[in-house]
PDB file of N, CA and C in Angstrom:
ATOM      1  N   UNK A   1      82.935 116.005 117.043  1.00  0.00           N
ATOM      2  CA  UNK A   1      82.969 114.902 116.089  1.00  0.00           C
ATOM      3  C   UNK A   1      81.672 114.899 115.287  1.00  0.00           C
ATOM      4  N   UNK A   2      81.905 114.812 114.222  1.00  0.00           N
ATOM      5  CA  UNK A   2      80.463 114.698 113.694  1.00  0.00           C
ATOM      6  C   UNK A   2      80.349 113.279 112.511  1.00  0.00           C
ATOM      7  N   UNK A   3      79.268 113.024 112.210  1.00  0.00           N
ATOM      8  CA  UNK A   3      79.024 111.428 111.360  1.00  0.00           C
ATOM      9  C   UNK A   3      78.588 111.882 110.274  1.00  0.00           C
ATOM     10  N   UNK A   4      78.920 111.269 108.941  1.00  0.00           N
ATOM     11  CA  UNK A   4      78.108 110.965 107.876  1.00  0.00           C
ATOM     12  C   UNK A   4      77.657 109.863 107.396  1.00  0.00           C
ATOM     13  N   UNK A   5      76.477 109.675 107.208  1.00  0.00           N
ATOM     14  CA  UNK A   5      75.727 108.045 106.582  1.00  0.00           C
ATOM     15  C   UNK A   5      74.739 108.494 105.405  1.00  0.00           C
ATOM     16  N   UNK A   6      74.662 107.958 104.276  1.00  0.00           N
ATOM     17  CA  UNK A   6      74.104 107.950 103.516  1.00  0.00           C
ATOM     18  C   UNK A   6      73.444 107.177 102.739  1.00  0.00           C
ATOM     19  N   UNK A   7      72.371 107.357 102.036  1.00  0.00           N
ATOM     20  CA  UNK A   7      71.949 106.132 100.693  1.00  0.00           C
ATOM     21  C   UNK A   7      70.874 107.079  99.415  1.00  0.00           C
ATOM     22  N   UNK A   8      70.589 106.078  98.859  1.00  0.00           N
ATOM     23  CA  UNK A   8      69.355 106.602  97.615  1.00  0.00           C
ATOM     24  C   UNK A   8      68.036 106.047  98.286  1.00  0.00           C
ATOM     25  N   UNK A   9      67.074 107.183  97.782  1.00  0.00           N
ATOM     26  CA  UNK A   9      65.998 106.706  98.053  1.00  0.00           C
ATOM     27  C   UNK A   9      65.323 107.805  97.763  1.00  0.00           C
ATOM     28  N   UNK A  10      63.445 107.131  97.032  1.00  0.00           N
ATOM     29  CA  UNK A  10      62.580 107.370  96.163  1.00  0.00           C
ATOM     30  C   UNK A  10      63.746 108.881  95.037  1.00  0.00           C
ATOM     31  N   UNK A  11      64.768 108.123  94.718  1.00  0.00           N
ATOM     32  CA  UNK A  11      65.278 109.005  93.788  1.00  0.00           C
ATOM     33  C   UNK A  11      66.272 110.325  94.283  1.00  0.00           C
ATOM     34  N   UNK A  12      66.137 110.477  95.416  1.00  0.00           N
ATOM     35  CA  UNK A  12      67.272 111.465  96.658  1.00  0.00           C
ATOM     36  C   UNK A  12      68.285 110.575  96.951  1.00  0.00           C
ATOM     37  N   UNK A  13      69.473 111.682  97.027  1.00  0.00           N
ATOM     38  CA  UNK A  13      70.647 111.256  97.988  1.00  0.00           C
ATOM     39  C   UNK A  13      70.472 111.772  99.280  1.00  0.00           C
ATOM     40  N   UNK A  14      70.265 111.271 100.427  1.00  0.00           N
ATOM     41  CA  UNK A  14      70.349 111.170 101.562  1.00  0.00           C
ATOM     42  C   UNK A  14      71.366 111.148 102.365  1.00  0.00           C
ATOM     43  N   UNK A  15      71.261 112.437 102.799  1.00  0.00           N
ATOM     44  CA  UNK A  15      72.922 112.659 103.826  1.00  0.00           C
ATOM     45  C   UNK A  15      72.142 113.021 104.929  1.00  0.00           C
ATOM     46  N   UNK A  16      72.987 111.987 105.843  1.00  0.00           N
ATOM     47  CA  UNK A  16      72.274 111.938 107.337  1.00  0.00           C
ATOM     48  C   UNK A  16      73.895 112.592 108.272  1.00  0.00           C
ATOM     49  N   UNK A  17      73.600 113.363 108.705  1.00  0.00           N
ATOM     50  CA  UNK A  17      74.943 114.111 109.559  1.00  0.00           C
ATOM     51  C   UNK A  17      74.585 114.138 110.882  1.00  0.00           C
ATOM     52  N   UNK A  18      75.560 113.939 112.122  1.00  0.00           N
ATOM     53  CA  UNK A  18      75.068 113.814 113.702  1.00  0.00           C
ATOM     54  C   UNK A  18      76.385 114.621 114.037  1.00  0.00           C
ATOM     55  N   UNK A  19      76.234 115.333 115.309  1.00  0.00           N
ATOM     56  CA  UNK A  19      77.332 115.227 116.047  1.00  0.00           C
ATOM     57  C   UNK A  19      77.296 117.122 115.766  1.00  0.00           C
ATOM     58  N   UNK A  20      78.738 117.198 115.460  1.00  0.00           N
ATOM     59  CA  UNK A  20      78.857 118.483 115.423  1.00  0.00           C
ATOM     60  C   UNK A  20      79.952 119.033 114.275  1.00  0.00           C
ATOM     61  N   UNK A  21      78.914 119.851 113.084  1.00  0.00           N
ATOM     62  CA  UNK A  21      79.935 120.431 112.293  1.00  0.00           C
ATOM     63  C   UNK A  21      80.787 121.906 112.100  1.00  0.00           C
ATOM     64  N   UNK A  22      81.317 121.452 112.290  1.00  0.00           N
ATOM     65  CA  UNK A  22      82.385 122.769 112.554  1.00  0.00           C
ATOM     66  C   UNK A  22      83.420 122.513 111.634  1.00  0.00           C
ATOM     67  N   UNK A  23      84.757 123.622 112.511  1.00  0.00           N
ATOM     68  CA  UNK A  23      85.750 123.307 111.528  1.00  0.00           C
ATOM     69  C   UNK A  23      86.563 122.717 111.536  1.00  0.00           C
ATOM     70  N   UNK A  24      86.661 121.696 112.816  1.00  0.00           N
ATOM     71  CA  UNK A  24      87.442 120.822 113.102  1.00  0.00           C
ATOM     72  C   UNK A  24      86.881 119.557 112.536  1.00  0.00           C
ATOM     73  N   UNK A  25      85.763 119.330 112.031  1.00  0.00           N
ATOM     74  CA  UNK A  25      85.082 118.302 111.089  1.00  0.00           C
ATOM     75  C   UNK A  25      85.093 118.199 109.620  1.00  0.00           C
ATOM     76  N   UNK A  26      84.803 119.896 109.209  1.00  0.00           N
ATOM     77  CA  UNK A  26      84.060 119.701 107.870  1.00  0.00           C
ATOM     78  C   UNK A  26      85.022 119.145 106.768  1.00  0.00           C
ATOM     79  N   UNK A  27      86.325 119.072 106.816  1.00  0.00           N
ATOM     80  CA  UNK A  27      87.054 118.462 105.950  1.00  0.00           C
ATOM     81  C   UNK A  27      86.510 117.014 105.804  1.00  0.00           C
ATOM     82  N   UNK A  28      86.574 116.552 106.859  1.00  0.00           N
ATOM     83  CA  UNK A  28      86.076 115.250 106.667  1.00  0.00           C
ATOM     84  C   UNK A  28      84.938 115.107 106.118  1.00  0.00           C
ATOM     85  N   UNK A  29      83.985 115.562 106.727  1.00  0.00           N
ATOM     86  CA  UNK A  29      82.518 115.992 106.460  1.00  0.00           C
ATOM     87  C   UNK A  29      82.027 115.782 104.850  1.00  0.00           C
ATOM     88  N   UNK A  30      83.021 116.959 104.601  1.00  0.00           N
ATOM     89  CA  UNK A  30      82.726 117.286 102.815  1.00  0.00           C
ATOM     90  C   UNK A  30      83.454 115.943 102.165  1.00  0.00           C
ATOM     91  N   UNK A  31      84.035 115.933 102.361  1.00  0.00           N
ATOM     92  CA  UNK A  31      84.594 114.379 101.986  1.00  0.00           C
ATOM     93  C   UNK A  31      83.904 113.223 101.839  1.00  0.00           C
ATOM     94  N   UNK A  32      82.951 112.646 102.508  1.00  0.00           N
ATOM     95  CA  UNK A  32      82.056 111.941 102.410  1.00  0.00           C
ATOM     96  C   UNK A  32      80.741 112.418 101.603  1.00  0.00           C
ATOM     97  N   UNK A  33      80.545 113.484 101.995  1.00  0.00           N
ATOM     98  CA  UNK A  33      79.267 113.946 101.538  1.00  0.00           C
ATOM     99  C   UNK A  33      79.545 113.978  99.805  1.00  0.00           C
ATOM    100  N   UNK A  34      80.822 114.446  99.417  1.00  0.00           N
ATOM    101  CA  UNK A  34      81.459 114.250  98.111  1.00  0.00           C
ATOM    102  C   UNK A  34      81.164 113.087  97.268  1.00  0.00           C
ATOM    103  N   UNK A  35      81.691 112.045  97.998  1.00  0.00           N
ATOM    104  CA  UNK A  35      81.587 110.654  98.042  1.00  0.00           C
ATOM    105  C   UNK A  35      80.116 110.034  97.542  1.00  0.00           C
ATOM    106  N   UNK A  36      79.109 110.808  98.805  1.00  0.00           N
ATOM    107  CA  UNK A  36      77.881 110.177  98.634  1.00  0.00           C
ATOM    108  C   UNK A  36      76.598 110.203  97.229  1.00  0.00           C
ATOM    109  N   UNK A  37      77.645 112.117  97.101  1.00  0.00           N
ATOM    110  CA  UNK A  37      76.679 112.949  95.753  1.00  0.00           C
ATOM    111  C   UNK A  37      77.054 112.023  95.072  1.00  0.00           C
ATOM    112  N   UNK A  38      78.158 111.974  94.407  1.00  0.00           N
ATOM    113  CA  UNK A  38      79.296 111.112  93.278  1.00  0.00           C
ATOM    114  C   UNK A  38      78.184 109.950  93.149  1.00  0.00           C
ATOM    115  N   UNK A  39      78.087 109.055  94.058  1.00  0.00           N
ATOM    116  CA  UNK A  39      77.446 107.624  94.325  1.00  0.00           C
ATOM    117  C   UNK A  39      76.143 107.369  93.740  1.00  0.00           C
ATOM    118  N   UNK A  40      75.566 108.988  94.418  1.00  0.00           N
ATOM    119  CA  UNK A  40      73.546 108.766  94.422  1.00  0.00           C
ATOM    120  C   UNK A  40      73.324 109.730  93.458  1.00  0.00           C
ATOM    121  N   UNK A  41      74.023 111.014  93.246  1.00  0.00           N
ATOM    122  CA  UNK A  41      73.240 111.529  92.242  1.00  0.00           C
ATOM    123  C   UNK A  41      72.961 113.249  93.300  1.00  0.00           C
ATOM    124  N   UNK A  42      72.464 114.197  92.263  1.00  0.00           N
ATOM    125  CA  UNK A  42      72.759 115.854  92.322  1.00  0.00           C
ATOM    126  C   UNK A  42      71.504 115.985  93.678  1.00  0.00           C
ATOM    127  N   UNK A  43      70.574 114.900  93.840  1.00  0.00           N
ATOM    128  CA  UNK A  43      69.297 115.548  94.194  1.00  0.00           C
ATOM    129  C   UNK A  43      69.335 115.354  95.857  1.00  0.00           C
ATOM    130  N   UNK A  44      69.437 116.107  96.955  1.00  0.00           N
ATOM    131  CA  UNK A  44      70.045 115.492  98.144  1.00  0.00           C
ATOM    132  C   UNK A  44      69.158 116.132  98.743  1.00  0.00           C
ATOM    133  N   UNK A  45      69.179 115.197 100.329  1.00  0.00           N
ATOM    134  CA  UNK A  45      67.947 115.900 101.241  1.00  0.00           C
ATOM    135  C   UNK A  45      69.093 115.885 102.277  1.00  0.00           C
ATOM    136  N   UNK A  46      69.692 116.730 102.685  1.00  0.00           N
ATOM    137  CA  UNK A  46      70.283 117.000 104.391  1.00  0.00           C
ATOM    138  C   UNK A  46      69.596 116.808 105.082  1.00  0.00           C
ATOM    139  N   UNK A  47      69.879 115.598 105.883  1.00  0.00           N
ATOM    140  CA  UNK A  47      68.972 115.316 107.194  1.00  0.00           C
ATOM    141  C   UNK A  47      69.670 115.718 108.370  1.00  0.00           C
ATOM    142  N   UNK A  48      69.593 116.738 109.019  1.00  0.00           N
ATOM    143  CA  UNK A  48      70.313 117.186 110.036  1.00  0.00           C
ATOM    144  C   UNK A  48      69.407 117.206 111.476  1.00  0.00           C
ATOM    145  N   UNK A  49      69.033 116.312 111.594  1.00  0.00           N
ATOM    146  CA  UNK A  49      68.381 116.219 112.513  1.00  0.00           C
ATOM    147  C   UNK A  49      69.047 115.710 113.945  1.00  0.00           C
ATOM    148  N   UNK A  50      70.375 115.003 113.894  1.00  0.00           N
ATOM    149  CA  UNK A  50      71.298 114.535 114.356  1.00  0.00           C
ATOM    150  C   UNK A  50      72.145 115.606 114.425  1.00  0.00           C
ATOM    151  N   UNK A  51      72.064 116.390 114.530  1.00  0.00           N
ATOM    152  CA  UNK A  51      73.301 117.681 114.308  1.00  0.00           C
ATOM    153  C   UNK A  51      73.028 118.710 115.022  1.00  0.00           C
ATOM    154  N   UNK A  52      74.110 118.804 116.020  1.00  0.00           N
ATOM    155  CA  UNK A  52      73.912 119.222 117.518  1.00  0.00           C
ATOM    156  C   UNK A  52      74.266 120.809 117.512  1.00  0.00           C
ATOM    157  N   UNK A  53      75.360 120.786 116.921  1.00  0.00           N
ATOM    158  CA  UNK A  53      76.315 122.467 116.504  1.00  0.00           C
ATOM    159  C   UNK A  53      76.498 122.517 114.945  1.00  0.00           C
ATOM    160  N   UNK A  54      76.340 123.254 114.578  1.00  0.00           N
ATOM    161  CA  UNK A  54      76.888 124.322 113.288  1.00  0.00           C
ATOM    162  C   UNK A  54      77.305 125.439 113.707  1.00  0.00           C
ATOM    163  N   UNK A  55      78.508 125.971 113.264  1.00  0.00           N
ATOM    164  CA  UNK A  55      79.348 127.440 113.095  1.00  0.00           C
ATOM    165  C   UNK A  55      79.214 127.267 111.792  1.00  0.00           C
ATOM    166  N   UNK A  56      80.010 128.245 111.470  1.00  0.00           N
ATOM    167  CA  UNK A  56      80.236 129.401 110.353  1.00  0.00           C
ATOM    168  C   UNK A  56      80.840 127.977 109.557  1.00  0.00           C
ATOM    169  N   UNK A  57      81.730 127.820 109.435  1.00  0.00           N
ATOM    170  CA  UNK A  57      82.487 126.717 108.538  1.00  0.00           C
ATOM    171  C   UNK A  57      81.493 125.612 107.615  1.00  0.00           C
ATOM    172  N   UNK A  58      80.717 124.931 108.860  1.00  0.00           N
ATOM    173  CA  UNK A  58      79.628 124.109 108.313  1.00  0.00           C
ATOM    174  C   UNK A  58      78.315 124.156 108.021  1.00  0.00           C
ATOM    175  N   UNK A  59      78.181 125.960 108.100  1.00  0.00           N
ATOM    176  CA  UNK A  59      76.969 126.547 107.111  1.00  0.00           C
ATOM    177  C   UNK A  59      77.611 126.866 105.695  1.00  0.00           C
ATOM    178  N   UNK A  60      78.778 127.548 106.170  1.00  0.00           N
ATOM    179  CA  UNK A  60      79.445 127.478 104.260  1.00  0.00           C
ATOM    180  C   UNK A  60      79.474 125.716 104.180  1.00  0.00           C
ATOM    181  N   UNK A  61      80.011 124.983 104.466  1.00  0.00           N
ATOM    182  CA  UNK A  61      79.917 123.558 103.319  1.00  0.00           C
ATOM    183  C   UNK A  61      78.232 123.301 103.118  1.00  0.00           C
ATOM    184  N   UNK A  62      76.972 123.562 104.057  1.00  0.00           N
ATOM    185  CA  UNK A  62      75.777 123.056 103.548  1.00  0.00           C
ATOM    186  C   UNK A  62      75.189 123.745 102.530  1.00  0.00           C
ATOM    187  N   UNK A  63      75.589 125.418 102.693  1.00  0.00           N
ATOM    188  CA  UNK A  63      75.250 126.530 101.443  1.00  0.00           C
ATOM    189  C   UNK A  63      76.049 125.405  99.930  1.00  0.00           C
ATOM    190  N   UNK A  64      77.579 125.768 100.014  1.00  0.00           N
ATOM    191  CA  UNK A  64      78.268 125.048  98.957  1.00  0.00           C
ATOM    192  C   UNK A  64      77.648 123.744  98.457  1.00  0.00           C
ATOM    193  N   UNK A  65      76.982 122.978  98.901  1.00  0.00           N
ATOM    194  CA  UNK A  65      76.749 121.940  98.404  1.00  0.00           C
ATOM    195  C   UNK A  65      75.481 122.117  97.807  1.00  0.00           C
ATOM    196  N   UNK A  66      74.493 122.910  98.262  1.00  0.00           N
ATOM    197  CA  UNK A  66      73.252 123.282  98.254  1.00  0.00           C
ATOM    198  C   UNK A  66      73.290 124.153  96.496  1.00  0.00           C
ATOM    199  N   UNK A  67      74.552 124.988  96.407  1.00  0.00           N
ATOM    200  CA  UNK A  67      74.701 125.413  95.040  1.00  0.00           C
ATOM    201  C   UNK A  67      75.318 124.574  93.987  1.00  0.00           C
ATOM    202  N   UNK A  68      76.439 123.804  94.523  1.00  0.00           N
ATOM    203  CA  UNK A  68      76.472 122.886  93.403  1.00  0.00           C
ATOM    204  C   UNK A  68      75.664 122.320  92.692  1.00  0.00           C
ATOM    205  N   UNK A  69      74.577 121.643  94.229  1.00  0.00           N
ATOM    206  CA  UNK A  69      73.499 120.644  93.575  1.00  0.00           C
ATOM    207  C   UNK A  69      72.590 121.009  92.679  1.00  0.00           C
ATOM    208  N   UNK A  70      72.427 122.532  92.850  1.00  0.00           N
ATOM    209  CA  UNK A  70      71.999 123.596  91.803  1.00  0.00           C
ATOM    210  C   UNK A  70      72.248 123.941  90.630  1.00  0.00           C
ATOM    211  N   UNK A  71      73.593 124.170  90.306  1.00  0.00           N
ATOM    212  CA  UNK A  71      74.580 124.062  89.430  1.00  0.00           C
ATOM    213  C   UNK A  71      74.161 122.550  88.451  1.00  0.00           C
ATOM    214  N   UNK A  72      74.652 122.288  88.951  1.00  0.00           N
ATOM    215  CA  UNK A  72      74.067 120.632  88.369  1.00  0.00           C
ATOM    216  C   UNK A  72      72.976 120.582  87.713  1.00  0.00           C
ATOM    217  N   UNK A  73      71.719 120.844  88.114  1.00  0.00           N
ATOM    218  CA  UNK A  73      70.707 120.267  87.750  1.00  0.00           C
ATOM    219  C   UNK A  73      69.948 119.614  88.501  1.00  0.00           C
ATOM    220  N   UNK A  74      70.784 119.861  89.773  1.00  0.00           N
ATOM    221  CA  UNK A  74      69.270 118.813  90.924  1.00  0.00           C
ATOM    222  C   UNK A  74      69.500 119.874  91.900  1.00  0.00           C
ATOM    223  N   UNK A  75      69.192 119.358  93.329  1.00  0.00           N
ATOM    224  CA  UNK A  75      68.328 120.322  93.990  1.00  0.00           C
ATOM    225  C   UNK A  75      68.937 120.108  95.462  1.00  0.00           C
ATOM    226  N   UNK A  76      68.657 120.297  96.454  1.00  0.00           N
ATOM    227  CA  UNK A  76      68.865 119.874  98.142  1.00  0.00           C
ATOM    228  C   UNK A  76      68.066 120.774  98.959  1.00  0.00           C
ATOM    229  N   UNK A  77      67.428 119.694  99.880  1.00  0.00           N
ATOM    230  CA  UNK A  77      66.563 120.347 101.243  1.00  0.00           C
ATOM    231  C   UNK A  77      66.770 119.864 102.174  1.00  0.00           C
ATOM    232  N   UNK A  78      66.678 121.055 103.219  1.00  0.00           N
ATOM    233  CA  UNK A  78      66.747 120.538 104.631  1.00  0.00           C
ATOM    234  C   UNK A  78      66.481 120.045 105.187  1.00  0.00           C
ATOM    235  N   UNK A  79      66.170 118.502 105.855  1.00  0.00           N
ATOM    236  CA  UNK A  79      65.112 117.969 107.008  1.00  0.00           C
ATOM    237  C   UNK A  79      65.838 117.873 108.205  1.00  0.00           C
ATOM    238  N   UNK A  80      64.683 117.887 108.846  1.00  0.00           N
ATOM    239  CA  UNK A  80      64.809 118.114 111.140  1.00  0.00           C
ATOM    240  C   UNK A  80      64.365 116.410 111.772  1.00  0.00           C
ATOM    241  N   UNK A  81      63.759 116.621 112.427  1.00  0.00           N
ATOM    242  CA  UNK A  81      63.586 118.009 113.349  1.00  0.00           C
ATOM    243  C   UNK A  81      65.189 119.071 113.602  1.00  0.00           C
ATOM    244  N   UNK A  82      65.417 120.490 113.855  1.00  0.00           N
ATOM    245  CA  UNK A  82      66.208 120.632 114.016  1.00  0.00           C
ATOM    246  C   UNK A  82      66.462 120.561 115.490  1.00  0.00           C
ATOM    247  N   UNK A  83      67.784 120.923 116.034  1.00  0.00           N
ATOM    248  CA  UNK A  83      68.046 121.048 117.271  1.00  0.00           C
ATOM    249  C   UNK A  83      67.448 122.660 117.391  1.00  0.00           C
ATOM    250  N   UNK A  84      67.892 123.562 118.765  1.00  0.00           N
ATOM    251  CA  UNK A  84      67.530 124.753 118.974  1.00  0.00           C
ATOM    252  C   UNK A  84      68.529 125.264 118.140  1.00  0.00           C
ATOM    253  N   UNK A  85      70.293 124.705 118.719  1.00  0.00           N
ATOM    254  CA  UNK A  85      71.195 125.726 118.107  1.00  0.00           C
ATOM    255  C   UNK A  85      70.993 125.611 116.763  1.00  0.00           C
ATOM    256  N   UNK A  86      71.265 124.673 116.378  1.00  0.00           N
ATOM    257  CA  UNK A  86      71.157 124.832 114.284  1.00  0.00           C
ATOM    258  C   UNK A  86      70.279 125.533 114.472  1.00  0.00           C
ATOM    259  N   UNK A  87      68.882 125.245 114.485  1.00  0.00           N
ATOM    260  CA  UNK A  87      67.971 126.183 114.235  1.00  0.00           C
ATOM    261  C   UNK A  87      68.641 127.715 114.223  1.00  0.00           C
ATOM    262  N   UNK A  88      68.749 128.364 114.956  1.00  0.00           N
ATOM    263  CA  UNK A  88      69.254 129.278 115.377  1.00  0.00           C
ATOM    264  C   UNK A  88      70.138 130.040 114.124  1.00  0.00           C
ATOM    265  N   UNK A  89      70.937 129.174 114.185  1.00  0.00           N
ATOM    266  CA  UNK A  89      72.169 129.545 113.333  1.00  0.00           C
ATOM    267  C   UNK A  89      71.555 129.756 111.684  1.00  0.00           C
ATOM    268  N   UNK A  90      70.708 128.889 111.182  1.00  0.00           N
ATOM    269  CA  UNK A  90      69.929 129.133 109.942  1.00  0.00           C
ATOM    270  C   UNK A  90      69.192 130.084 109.970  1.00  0.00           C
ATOM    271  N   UNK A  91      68.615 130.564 110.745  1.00  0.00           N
ATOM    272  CA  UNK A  91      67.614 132.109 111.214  1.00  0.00           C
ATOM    273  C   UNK A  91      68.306 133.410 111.029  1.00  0.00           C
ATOM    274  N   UNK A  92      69.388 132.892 111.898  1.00  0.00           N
ATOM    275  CA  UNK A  92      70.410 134.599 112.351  1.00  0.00           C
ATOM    276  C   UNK A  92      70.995 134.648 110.681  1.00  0.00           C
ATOM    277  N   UNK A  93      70.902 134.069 109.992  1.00  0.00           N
ATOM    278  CA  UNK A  93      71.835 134.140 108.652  1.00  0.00           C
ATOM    279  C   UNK A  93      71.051 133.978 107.537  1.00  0.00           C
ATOM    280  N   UNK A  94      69.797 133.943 107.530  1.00  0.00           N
ATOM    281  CA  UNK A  94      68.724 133.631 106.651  1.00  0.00           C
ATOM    282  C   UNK A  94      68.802 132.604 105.674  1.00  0.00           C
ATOM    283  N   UNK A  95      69.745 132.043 106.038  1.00  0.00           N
ATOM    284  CA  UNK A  95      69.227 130.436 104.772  1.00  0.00           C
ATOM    285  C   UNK A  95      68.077 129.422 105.090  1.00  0.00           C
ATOM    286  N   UNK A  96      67.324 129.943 106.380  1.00  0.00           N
ATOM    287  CA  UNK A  96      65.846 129.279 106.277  1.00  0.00           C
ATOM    288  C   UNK A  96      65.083 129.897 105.538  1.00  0.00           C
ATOM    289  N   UNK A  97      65.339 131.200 104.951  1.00  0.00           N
ATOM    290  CA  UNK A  97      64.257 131.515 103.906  1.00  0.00           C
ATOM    291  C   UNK A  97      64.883 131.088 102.605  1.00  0.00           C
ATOM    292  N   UNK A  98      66.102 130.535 102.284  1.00  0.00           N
ATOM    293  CA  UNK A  98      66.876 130.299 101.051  1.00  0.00           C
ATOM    294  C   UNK A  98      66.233 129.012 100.903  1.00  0.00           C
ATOM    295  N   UNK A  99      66.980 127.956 102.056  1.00  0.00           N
ATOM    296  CA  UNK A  99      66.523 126.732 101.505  1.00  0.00           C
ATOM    297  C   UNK A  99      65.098 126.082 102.002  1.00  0.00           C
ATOM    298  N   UNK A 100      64.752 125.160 101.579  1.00  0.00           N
ATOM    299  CA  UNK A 100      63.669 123.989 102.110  1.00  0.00           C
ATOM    300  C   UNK A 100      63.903 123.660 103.259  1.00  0.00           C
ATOM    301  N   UNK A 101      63.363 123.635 104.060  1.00  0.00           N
ATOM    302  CA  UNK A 101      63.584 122.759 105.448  1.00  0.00           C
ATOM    303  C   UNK A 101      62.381 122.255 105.857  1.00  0.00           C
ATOM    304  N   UNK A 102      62.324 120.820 105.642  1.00  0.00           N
ATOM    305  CA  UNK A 102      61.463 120.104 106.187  1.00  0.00           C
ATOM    306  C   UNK A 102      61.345 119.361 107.633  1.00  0.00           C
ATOM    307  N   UNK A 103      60.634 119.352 108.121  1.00  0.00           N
ATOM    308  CA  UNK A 103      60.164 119.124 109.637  1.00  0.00           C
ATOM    309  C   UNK A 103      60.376 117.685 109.793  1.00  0.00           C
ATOM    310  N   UNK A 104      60.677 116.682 108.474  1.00  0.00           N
ATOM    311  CA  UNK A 104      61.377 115.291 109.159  1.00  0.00           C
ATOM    312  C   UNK A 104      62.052 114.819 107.848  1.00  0.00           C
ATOM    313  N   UNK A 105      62.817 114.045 108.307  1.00  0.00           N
ATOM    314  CA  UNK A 105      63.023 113.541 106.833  1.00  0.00           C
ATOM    315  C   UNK A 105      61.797 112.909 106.038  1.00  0.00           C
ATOM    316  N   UNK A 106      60.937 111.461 106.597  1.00  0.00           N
ATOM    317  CA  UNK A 106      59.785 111.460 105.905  1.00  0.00           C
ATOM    318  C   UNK A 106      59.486 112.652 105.142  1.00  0.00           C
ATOM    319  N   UNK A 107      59.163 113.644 105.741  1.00  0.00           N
ATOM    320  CA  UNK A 107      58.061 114.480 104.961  1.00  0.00           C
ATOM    321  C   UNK A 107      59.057 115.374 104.132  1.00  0.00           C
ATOM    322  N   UNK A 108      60.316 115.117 104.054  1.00  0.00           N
ATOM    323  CA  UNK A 108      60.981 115.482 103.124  1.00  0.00           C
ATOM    324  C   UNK A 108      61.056 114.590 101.702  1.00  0.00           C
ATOM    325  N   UNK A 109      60.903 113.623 102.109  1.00  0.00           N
ATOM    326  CA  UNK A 109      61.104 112.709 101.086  1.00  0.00           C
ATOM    327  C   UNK A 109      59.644 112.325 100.519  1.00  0.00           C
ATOM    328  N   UNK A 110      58.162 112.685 101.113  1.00  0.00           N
ATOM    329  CA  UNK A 110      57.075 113.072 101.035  1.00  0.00           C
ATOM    330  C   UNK A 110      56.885 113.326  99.783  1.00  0.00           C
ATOM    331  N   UNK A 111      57.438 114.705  99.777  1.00  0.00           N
ATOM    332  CA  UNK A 111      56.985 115.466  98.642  1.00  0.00           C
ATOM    333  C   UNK A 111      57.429 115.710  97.014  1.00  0.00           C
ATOM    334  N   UNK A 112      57.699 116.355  96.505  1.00  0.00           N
ATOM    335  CA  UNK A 112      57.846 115.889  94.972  1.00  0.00           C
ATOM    336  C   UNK A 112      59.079 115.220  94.815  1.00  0.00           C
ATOM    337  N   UNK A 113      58.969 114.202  93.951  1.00  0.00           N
ATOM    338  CA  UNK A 113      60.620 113.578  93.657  1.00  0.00           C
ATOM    339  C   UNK A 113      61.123 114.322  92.549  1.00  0.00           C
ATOM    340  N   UNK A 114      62.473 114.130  92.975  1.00  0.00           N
ATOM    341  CA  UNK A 114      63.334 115.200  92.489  1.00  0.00           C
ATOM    342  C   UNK A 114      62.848 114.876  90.525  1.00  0.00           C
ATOM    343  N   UNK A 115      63.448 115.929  89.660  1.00  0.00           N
ATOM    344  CA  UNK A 115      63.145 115.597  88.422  1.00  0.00           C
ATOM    345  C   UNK A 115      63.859 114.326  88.091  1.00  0.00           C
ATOM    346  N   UNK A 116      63.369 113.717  87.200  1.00  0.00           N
ATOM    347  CA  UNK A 116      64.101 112.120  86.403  1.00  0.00           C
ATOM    348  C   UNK A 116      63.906 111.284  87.416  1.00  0.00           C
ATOM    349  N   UNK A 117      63.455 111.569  88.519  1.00  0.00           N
ATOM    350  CA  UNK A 117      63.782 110.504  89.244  1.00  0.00           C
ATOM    351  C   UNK A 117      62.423 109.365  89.086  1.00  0.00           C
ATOM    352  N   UNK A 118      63.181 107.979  88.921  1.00  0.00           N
ATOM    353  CA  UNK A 118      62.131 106.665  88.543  1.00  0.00           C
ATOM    354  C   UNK A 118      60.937 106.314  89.633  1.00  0.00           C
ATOM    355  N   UNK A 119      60.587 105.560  89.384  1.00  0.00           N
ATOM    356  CA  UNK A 119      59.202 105.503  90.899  1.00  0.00           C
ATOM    357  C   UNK A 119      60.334 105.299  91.848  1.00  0.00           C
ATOM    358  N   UNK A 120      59.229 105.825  92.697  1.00  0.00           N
ATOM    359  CA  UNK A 120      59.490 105.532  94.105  1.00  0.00           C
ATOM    360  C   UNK A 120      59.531 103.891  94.619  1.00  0.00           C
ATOM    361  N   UNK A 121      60.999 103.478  95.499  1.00  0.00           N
ATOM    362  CA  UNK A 121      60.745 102.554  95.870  1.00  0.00           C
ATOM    363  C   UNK A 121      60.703 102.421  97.613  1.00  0.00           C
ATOM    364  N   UNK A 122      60.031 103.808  98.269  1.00  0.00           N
ATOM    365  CA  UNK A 122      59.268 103.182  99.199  1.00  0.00           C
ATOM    366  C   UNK A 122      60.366 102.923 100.379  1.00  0.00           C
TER     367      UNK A 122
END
């Protein structure tokens, strides 16, 4: 089972995911996360810090979303802490050298705000 919760903040969409994505999830998964871009806007921080398993299925939806947001005009990074397995699974497949992955969400949301985005509200 895995969760999605989201909001805006200092100018990011914030997707917070727990549990476990696979492929018995990611329909749902992407579905919300759909939902959340639509809502907040291209610039997203994956907080997967809550996220116990990834396979194959729900590294293609975090890649896919990761290029849209690209596509677009905004951006997406990773924040942790991770678990061992994710970890793992981003290593053996090299999208830790592709994407950002930040060591918390704070310090994801730390660092530069995405372009256009208005002050920070903190």
């Amino acid at each position: 089972m895995a969760e999605v919760t989201g909001h805006a903040r200092d100018g990011w969409t914030v997707i917070t995911m727990t549990g476990d994505l696979a492929l018995d999830t990611a329909q749902q998964v992407e579905q919300r996360m759909r939902r959340l871009r639509s809502e907040h806007g291209e610039h997203l921080v994956l907080d997967l810090s809550g996220l116990r398993y990834l396979d194959s299925v729900g590294l293609s939806l975090l890649m896919r979303f990761y290029l849209a947001a690209e596509g677009r005009g905004g951006s997406a990074v990773l924040a942790g802490p991770l678990q061992d397995a994710v970890r793992r699974v981003l290593q053996i497949t090299h999208v830790d050298e592709r994407l950002t992955i930040h060591p918390t969400l704070d310090a994801a949301l730390a660092g530069s705000p995405p372009p256009g985005a208005g002050p920070r509200d903190g």
